[in-house]
Protein backbone atom coordinates (compact mmCIF):
# COMPACT_ATOMS: atom_id res chain seq x y z
CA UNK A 1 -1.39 7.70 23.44
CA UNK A 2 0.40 4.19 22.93
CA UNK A 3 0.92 2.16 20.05
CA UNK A 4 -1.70 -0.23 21.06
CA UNK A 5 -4.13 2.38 21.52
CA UNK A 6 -3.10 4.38 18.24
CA UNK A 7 -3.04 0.70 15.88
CA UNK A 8 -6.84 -0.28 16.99
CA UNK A 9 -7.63 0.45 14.07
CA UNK A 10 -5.74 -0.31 11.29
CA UNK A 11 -5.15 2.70 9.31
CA UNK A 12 -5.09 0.45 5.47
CA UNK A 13 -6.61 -1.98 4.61
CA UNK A 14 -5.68 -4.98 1.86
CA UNK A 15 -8.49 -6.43 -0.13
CA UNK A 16 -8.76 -10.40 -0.87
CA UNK A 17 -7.57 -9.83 -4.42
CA UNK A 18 -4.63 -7.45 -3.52
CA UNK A 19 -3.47 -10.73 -0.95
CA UNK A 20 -4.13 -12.98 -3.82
CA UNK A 21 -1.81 -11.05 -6.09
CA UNK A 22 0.97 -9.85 -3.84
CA UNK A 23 0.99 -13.75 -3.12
CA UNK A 24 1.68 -14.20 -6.62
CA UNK A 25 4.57 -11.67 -6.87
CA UNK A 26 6.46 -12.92 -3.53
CA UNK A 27 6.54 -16.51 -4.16
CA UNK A 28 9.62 -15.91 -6.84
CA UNK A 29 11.06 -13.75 -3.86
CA UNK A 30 13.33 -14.72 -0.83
CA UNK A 31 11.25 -16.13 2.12
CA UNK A 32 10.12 -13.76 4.23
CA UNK A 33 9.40 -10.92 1.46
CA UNK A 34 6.92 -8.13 1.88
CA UNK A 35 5.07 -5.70 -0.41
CA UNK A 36 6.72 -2.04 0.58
CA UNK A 37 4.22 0.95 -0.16
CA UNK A 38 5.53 4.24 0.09
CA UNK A 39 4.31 7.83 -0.94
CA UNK A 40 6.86 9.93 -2.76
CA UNK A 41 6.74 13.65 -4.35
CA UNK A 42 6.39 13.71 -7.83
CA UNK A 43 3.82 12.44 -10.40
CA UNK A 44 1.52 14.49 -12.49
CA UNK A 45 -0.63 15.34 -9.45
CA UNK A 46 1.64 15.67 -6.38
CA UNK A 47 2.36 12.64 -4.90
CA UNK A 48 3.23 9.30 -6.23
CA UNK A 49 2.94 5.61 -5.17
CA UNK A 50 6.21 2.93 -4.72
CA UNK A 51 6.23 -0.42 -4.75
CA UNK A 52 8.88 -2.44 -4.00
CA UNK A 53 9.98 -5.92 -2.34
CA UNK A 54 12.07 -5.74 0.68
CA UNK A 55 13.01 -8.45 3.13
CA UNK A 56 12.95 -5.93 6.08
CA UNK A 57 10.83 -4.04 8.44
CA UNK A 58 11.80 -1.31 10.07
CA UNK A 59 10.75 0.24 13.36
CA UNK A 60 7.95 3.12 12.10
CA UNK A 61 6.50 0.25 9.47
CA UNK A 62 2.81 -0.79 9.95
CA UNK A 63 2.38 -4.26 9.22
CA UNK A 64 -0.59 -5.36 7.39
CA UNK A 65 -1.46 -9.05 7.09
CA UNK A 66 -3.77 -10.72 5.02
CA UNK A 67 -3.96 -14.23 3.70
CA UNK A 68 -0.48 -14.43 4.44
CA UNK A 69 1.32 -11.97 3.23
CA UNK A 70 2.31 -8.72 4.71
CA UNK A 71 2.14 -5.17 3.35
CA UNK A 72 4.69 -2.74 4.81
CA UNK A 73 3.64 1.18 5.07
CA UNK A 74 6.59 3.90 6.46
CA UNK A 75 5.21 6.69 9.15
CA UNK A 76 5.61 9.11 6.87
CA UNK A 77 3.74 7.25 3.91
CA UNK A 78 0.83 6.49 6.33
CA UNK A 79 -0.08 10.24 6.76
CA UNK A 80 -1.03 10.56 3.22
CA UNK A 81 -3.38 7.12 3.14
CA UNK A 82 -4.89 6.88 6.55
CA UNK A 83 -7.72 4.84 5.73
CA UNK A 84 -6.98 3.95 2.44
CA UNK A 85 -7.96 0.53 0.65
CA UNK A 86 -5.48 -1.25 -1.46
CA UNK A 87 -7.13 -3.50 -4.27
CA UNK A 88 -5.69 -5.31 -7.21
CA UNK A 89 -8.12 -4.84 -10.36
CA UNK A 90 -8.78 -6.96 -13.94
CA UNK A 91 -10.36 -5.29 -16.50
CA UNK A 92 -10.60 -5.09 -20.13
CA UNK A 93 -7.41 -2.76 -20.08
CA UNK A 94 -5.21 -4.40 -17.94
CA UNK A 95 -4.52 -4.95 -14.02
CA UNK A 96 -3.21 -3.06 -11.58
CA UNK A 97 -3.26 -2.19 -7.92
CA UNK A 98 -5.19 0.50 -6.75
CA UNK A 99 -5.13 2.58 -3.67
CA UNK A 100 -8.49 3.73 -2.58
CA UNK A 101 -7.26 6.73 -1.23
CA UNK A 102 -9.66 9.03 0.88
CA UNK A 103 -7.15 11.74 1.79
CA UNK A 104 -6.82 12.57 -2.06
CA UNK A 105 -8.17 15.64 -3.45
CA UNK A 106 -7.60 14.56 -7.15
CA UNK A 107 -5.32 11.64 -9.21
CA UNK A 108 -4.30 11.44 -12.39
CA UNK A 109 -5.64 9.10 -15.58
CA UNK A 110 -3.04 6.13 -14.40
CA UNK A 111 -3.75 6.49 -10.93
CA UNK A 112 -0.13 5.92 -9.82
CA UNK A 113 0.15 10.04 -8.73
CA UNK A 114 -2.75 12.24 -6.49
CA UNK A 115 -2.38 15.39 -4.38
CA UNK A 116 -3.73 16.26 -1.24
């Protein structure tokens, strides 16, 4: 199967508020900075989520754009949220991102860890 084929549908999505925010965070940043999510082991539940700023993509990195930024994901990082739906939430107790994760079984109070 070829890329093409395998990215017709992208595999994460990034919601109008996450854009808005990551927008926020990259404008202090060198030009050309992306939002870097990655999966890690380790957390209360498993797995954990990264986020970082890097400058560069690498060759197994989806790109996702929206609004104008770009979101990068690793290969290995994609296996555990295929489908997933990152959002950036207000609420009475704060903001964060959140990552809409159907591959998780379970996630912990913060929401930063989940297993599988």
């Amino acid at each position: 199967m070829s890329d093409a084929a395998v990215l017709e549908h992208i595999p994460v999505s990034v919601t109008a508020n996450a854009a808005r925010r990551i927008a926020e965070i990259l404008k202090d940043e060198a030009p050309g900075s992306m939002l870097r999510i990655a999966v890690s082991g380790g957390g209360c539940s498993g797995f954990q989520y990264g986020f970082t700023v890097d400058q560069e993509r690498t060759g197994d990195d989806l790109a996702i754009e929206r609004d104008g930024v770009t979101v990068l994901v690793d290969t290995m990082s994609l296996e555990y949220m295929k489908d997933a739906e990152i959002d950036f939430v207000e609420d009475m107790i704060g903001a964060s991102f959140q990552i809409r994760n159907p591959n998780a079984t379970s996630k912990c109070g913060c929401g930063s860890s989940f297993s599988v």
